[in-house]
Structure formats: structure tokens, C-alpha cells
C-alpha atoms as a PDB file:
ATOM      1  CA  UNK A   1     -11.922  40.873  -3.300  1.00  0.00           C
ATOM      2  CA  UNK A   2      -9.730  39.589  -0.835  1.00  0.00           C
ATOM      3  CA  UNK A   3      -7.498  36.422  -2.231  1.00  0.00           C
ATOM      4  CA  UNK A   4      -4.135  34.818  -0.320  1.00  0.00           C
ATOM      5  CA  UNK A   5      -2.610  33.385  -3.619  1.00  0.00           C
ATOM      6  CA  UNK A   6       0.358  31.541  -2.093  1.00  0.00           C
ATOM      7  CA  UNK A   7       3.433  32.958  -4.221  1.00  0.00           C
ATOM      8  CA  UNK A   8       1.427  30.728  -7.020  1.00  0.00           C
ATOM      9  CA  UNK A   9       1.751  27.370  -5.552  1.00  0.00           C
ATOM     10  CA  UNK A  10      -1.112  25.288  -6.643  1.00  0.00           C
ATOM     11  CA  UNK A  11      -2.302  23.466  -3.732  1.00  0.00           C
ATOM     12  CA  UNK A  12      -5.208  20.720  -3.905  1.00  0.00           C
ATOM     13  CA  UNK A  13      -4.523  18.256  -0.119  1.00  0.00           C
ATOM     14  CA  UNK A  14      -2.214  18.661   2.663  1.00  0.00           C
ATOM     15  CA  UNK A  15       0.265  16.360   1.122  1.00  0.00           C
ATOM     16  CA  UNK A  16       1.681  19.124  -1.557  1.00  0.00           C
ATOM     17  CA  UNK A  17       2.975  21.668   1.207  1.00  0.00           C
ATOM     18  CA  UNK A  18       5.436  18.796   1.492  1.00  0.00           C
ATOM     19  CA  UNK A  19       6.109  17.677  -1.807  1.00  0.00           C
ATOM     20  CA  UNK A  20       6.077  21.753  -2.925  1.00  0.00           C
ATOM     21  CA  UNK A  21       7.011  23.180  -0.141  1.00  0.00           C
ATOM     22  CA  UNK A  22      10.507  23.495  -2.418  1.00  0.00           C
ATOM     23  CA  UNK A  23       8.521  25.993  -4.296  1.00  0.00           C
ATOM     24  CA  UNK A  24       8.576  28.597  -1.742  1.00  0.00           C
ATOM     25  CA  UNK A  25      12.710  29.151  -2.503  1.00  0.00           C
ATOM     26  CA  UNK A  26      12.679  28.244  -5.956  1.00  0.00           C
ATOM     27  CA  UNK A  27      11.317  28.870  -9.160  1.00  0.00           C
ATOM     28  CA  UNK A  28       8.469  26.625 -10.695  1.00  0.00           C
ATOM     29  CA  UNK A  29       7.133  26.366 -14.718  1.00  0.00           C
ATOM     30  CA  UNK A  30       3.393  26.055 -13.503  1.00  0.00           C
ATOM     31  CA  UNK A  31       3.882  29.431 -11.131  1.00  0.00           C
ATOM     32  CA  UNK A  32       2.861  32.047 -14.542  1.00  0.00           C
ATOM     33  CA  UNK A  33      -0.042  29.476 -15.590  1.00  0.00           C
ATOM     34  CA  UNK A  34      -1.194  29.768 -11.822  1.00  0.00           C
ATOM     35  CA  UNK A  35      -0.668  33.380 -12.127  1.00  0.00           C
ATOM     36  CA  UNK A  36      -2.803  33.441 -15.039  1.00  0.00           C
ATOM     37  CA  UNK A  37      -5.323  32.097 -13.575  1.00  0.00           C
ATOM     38  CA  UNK A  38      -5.707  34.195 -10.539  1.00  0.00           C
ATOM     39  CA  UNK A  39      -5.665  37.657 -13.031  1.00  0.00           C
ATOM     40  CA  UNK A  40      -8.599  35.753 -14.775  1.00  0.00           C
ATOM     41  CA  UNK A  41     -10.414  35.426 -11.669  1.00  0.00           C
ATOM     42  CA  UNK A  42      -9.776  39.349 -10.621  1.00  0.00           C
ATOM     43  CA  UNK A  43     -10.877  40.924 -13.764  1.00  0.00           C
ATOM     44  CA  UNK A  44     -14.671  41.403 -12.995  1.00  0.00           C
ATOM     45  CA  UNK A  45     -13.578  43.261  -9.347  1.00  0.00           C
ATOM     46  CA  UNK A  46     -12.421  46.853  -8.944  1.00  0.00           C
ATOM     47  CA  UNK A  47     -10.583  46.758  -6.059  1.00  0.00           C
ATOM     48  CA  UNK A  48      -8.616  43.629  -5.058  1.00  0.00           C
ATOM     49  CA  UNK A  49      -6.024  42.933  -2.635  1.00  0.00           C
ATOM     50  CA  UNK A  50      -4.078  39.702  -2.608  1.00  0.00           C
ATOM     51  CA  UNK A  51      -1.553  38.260  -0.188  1.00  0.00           C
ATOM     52  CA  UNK A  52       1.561  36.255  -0.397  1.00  0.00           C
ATOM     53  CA  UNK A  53       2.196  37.925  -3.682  1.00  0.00           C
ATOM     54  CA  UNK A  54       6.310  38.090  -4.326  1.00  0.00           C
ATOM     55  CA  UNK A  55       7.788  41.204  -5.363  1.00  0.00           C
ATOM     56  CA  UNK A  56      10.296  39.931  -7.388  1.00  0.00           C
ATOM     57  CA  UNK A  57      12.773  37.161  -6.250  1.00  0.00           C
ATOM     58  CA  UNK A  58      14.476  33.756  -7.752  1.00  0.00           C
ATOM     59  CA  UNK A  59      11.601  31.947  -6.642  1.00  0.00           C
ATOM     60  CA  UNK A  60       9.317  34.054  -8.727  1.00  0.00           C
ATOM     61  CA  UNK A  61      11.659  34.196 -11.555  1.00  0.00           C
ATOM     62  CA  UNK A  62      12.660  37.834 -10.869  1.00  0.00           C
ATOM     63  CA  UNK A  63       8.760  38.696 -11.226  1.00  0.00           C
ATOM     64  CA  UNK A  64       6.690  41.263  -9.392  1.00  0.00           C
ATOM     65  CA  UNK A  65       3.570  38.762  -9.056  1.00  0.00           C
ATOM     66  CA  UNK A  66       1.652  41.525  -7.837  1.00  0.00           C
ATOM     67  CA  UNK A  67       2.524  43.515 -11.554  1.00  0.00           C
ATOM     68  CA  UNK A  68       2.086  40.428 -13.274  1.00  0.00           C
ATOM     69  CA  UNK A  69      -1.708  40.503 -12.463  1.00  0.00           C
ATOM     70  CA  UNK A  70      -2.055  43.737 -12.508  1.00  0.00           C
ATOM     71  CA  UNK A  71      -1.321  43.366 -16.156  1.00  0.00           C
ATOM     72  CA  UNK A  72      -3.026  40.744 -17.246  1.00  0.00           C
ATOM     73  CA  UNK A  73      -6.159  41.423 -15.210  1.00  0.00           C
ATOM     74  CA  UNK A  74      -6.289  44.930 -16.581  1.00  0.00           C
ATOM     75  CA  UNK A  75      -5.945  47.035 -13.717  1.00  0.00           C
ATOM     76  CA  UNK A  76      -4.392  50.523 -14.607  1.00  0.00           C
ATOM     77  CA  UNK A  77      -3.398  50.707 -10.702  1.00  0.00           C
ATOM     78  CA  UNK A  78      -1.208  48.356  -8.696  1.00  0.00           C
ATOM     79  CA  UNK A  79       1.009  48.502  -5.412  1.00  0.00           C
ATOM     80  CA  UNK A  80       3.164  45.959  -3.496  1.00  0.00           C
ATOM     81  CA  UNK A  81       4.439  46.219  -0.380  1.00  0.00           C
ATOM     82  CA  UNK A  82       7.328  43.851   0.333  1.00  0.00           C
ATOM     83  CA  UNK A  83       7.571  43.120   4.201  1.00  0.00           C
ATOM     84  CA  UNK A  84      10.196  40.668   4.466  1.00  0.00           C
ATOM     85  CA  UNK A  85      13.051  40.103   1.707  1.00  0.00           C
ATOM     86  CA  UNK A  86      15.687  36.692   1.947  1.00  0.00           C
ATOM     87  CA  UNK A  87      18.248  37.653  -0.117  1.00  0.00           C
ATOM     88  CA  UNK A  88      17.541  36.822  -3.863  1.00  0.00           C
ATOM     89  CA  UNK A  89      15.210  33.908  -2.775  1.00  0.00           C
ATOM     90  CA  UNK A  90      12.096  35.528  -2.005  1.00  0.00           C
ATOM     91  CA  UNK A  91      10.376  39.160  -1.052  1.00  0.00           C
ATOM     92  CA  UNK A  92       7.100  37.988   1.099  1.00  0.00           C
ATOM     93  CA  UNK A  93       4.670  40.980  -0.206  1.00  0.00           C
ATOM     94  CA  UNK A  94       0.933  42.656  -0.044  1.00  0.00           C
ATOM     95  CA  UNK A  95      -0.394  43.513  -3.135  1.00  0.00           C
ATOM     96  CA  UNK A  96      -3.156  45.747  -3.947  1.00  0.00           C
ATOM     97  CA  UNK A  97      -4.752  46.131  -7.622  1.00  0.00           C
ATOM     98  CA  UNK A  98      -7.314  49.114  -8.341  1.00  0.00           C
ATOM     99  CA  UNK A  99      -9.429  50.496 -11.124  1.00  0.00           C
ATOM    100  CA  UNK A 100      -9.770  53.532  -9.231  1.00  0.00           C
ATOM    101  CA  UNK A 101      -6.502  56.254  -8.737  1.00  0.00           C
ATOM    102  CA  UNK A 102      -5.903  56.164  -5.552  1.00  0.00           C
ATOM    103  CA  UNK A 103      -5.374  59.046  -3.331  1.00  0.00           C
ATOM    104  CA  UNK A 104      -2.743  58.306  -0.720  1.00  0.00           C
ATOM    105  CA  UNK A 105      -1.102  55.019   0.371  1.00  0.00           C
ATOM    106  CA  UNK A 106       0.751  53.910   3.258  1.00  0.00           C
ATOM    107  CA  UNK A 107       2.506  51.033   4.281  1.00  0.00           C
ATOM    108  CA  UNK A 108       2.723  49.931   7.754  1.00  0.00           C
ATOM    109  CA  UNK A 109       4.976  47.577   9.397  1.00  0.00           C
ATOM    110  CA  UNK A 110       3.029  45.712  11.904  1.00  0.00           C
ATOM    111  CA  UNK A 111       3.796  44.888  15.633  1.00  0.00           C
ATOM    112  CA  UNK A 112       5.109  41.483  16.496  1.00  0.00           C
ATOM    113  CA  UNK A 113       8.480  39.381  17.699  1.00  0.00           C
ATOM    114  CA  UNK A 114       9.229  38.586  13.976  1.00  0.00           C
ATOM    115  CA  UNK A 115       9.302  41.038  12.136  1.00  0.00           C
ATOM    116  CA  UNK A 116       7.880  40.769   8.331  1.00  0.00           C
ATOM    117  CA  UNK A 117       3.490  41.893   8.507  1.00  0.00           C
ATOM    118  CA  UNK A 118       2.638  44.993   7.099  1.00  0.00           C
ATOM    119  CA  UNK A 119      -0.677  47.056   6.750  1.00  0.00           C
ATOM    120  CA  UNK A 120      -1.002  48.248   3.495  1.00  0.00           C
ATOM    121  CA  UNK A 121      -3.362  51.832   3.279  1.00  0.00           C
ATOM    122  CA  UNK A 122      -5.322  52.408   0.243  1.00  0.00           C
ATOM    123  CA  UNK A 123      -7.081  56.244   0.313  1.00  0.00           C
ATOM    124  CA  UNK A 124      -9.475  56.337  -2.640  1.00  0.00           C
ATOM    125  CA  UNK A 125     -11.997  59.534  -3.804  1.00  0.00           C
ATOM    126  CA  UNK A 126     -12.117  62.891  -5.048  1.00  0.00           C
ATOM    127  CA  UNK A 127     -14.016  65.514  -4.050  1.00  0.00           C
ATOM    128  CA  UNK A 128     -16.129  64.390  -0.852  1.00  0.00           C
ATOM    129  CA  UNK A 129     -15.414  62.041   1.775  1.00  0.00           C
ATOM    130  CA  UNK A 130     -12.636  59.327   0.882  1.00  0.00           C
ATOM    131  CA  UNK A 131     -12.575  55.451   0.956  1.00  0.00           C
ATOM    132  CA  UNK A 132     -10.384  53.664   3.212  1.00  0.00           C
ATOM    133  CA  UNK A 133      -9.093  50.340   2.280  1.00  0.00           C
ATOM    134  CA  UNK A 134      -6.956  48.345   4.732  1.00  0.00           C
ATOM    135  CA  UNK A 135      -5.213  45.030   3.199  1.00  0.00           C
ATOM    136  CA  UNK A 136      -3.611  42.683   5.893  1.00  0.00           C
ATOM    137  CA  UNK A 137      -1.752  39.033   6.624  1.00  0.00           C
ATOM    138  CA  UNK A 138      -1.469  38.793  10.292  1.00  0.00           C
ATOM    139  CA  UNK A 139       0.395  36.552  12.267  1.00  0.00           C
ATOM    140  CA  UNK A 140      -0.142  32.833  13.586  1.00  0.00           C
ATOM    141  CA  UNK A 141      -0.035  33.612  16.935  1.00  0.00           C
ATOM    142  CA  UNK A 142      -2.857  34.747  18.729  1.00  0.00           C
ATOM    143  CA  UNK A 143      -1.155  37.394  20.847  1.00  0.00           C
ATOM    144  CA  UNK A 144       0.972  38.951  18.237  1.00  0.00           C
ATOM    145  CA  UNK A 145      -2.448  39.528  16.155  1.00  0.00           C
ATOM    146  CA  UNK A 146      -4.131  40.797  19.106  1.00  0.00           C
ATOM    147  CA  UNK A 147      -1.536  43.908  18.949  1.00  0.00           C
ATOM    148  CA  UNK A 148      -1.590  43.705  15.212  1.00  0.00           C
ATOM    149  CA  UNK A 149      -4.813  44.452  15.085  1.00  0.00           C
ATOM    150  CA  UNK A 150      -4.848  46.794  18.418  1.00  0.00           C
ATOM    151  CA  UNK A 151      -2.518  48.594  15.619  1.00  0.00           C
ATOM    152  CA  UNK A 152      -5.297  48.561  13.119  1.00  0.00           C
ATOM    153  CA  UNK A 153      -7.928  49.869  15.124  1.00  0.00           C
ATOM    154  CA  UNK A 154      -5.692  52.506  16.311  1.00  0.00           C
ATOM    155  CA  UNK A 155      -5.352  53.192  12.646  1.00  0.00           C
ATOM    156  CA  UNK A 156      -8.842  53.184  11.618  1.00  0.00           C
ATOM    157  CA  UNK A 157     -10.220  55.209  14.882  1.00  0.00           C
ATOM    158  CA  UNK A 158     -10.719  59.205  13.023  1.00  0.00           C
ATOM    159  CA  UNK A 159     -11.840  57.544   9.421  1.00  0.00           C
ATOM    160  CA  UNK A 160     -15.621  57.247   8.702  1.00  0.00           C
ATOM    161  CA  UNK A 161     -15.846  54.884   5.487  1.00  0.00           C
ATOM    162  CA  UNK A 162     -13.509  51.807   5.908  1.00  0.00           C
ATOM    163  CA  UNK A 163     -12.997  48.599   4.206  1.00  0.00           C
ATOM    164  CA  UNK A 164     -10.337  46.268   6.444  1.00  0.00           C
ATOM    165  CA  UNK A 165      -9.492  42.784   4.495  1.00  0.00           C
ATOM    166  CA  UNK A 166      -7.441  40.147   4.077  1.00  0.00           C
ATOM    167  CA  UNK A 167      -6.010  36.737   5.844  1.00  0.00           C
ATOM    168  CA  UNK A 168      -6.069  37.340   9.539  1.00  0.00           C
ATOM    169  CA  UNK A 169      -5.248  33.975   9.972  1.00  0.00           C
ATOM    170  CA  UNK A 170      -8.476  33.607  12.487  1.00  0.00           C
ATOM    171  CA  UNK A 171     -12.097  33.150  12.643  1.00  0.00           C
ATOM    172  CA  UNK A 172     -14.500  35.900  13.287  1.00  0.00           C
ATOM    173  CA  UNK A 173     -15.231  34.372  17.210  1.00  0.00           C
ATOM    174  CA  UNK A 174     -11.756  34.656  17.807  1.00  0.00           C
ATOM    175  CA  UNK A 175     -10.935  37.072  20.693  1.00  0.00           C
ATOM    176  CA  UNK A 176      -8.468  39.618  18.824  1.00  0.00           C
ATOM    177  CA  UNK A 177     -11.744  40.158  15.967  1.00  0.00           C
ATOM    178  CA  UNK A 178     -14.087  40.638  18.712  1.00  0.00           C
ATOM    179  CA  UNK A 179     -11.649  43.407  20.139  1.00  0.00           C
ATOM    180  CA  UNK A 180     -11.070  45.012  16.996  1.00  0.00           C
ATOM    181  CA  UNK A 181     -14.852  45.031  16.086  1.00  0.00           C
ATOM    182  CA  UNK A 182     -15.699  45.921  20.017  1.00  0.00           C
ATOM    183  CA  UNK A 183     -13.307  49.213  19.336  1.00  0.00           C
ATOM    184  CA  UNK A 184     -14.277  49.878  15.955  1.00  0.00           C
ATOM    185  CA  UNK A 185     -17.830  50.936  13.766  1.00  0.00           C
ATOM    186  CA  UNK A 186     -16.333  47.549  11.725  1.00  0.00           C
ATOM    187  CA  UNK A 187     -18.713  44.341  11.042  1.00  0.00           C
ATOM    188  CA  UNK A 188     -18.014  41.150   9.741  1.00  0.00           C
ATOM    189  CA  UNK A 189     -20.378  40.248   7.293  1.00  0.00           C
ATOM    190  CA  UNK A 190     -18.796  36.978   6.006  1.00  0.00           C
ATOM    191  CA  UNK A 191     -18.958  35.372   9.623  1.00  0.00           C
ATOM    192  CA  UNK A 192     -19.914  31.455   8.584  1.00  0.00           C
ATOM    193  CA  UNK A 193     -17.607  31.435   5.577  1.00  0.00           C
ATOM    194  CA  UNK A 194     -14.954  29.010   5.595  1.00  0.00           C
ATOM    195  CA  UNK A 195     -12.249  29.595   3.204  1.00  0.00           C
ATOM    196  CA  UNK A 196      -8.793  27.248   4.597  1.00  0.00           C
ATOM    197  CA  UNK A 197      -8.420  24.876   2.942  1.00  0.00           C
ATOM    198  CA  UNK A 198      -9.108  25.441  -0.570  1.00  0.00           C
ATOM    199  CA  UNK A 199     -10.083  21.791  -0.968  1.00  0.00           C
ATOM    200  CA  UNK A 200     -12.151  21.394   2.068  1.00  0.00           C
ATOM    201  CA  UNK A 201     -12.911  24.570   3.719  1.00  0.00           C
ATOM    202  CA  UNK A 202     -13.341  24.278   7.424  1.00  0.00           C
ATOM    203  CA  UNK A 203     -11.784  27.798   9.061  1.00  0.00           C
ATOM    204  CA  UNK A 204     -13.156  31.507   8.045  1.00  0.00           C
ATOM    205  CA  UNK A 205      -9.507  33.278   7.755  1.00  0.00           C
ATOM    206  CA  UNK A 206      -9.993  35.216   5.530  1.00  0.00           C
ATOM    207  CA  UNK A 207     -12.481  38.213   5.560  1.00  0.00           C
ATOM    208  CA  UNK A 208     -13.769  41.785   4.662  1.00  0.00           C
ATOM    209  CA  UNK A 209     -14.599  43.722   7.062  1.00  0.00           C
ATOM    210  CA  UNK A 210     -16.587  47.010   6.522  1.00  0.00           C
ATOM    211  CA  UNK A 211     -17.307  50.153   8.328  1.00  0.00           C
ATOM    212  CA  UNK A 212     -21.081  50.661   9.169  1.00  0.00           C
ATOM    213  CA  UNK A 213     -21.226  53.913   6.614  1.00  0.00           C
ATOM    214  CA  UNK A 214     -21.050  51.052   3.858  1.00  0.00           C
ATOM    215  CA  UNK A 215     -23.852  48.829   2.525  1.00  0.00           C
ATOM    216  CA  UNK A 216     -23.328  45.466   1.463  1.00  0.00           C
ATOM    217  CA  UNK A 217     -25.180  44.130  -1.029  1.00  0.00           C
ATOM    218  CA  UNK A 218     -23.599  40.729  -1.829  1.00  0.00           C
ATOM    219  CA  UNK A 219     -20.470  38.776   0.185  1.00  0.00           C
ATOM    220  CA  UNK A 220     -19.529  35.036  -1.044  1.00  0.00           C
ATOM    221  CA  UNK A 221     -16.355  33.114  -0.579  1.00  0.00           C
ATOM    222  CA  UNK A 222     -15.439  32.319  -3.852  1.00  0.00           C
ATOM    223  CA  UNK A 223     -14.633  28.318  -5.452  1.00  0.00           C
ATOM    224  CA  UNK A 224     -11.567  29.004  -7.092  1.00  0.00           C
ATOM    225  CA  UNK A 225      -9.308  26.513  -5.764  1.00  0.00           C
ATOM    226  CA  UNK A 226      -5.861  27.465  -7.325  1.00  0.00           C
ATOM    227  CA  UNK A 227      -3.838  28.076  -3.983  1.00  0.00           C
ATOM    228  CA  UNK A 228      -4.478  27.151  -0.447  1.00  0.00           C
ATOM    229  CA  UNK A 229      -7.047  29.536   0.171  1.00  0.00           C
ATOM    230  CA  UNK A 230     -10.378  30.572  -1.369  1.00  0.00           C
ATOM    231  CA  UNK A 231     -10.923  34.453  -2.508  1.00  0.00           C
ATOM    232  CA  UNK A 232     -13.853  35.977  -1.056  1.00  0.00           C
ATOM    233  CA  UNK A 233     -15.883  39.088  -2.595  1.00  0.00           C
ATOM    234  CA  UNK A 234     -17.606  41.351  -1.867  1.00  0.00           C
ATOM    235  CA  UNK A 235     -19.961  44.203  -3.277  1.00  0.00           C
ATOM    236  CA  UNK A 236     -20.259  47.342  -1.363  1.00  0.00           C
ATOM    237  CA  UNK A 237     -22.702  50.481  -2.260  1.00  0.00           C
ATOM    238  CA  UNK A 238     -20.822  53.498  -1.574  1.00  0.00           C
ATOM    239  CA  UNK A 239     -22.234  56.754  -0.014  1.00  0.00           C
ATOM    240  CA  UNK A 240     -23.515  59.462  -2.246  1.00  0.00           C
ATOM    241  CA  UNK A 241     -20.028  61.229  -0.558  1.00  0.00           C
ATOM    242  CA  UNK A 242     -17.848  59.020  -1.378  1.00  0.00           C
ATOM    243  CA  UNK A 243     -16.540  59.528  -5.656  1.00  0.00           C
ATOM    244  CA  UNK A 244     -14.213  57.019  -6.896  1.00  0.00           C
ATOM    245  CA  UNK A 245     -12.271  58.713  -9.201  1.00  0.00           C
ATOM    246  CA  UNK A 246     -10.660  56.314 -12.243  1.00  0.00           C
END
């Protein structure tokens, strides 16, 4: 599951990211209830990455978000990667949560004018081939994520079984997803699946992307409308290879 969670800011029409857009520097009562919510939604997944998660700022109440879930959805595995800290008001993170031990991770700061996107690596397996998981929030501009994800498919070139997802802040159609799936053994099975904005979806921004190596067997945005965006899942049979290990 890929879910952009917005820091915990419950968002049902337009009108809120002006009336809460205060919430993004400061601390809210309704941001652990929110919280809550979201772990309840994660708990049937194994692997589940989440963006604008906050490491642990004011505006969070001194809270690693992506901890918080971990805990409460029950996942014995967690990781956050903060790309962009201001001060003691915020720290703009990744997070990843896993029932499975993973392997190896690496975080990558993505190309772009501002800096503040990462690429967060998730290596899962044991003894066979492993499982590469690839959580991402790219950019708004269109040129900064074509090089983010040039960057990606860069990354993903010598792996064989690959699972790329998050909010890429684009539709499949879009020219920087057709490059990356052009130079890749990636497709897009959630194509025609709107999931911005929560309340009316219109745009497909958020996705999974999967290697070829990988069968899907079910894909779905999810209606869960506690933040701007709507989760999507996914469930993938793995190669005979590939061994999660817990």
C-alpha cells in the first residue's frame, strides 16, 4: 500500500487547505485521532509506505508519525527518512512500515532546484533473489520529476524484482512515466485510478508500479478519505525465488 497521509491533516474540500493550512507549522488535537485512523487502515497490508509522514517536529507534537503507526498498526519494522527539516517546526519525511526484516535500505536524495525529495530503498529476502521496494514523493514540476525519475530508473536498471510506489504527483500519460516505464521492465497497473482529491478523485498521482517478474493479482485505490489523498493497494504474488523473511 501506497498512502500520502498529509502530516495528519484531515482534509474533506478545497476550502480546509486554507482554513488548516496553519496545521502544517503547528500542532493540532485531531492529528493522533487521524493518526489512528490511518494505522487502522494499514494493519491488513505487509508492506506499506506512506508519504508526508513527520519525523518528529512541533507540528507533530515531537512525534515520529511514521513510529506512531508503526506501533499501533503492528508492524515489527519501520523506517523514516526525513528529507527536509525547518527548524523545530517540521521534518517533511518518507516512511516505510514492514512485516518482513528487511535486508538493506538506502535513502536517496533526489535531483531537483529545491532540495528536500528523497528515494527511500527497501531490499527484502533471504536466501534467493531479493525484493526491491522503491517509495517516492516527487516534485510539482514536470521537469524536475523527469530527472527524478531519470534517477530512479538509473537506480532500478541491474535489479530483476521491483516494486516503485508512491505520489509522483502525475498521471500515468504523463511524459516523465512514459520515460521511466519506456527505460524500465516497470508497468503501471493502476492506470485509470484517480486518487487527488480524496473527496472527488479526478487525477491518478499516486501509483504502484511493478517490475514484470511480479504478478498482480488485485490493485484498487482505496475509499479512505482521512487526508487529501486516497491509499491505493495492491497484492503482488511473488516468485518461487523471492523468500520474505519476517
Amino acid at each position: 500500500m501506497t498512502y500520502n497521509i498529509q502530516t495528519g491533516i484531515q482534509s474533506s474540500h478545497y476550502g480546509h487547505y486554507v482554513t488548516r493550512s496553519w496545521q502544517h507549522l503547528f500542532p493540532h488535537a485531531d492529528r493522533p485521532r487521524t493518526l489512528k485512523r490511518v494505522a487502522r487502515l494499514t494493519r491488513p497490508y505487509d508492506l506499506v509506505g506512506l508519504q508526508e509522514v513527520d519525523g518528529g517536529s512541533l507540528r507533530s507534537g515531537f512525534i515520529n508519525q511514521t513510529e506512531f503507526v508503526s506501533r499501533l498498526g503492528g508492524f515489527p519494522y519501520w523506517h523514516d527518512q526525513t528529507n527536509r527539516r525547518i527548524g523545530k517546526l517540521a521534518r517533511h519525511s518518507n516512511g516505510f512500515l514492514s512485516r518482513y526484516r528487511p535486508l538493506e535500505i538506502r535513502e536517496h536524495a533526489l535531483p531537483g532546484m529545491i532540495p528536500g525529495r528523497g528515494a527511500l530503498h527497501m531490499t527484502f529476502g533471504g536466501p534467493g533473489e531479493p525484493l526491491h521496494v522503491i517509495l517516492l514523493h516527487l516534485a510539482l514540476g514536470a521537469r524536475t520529476r523527469m530527472r527524478q525519475l531519470g534517477y530512479v530508473a538509473d537506480l532500478i536498471a541491474p535489479l530483476q524484482h521491483v516494486v516503485v510506489m508512491g505520489d509522483l504527483n502525475c498521471p500515468a500519460e504523463s511524459r516523465e512515466i512514459r520515460a521511466l516505464l519506456d527505460r524500465t521492465s516497470l508497468s503501471e497497473p493502476t492506470l485509470l485510478m484517480p486518487t487527488y482529491p480524496s473527496w472527488r478523485p479526478l487525477h491518478p498521482l499516486d501509483h504502484i508500479l511493478v517490475s514484470s517478474s511480479l504478478q498482480v493479482e488485485r490493485a484498487e485505490v482505496v475509499d479512505y478519505p482521512v487526508s487529501d489523498h486516497l491509499p491505493v493497494a495492491m497484492e503482488i504474488k511473488l516468485p518461487d525465488s523471492v523468500i520474505l523473511v519476517p
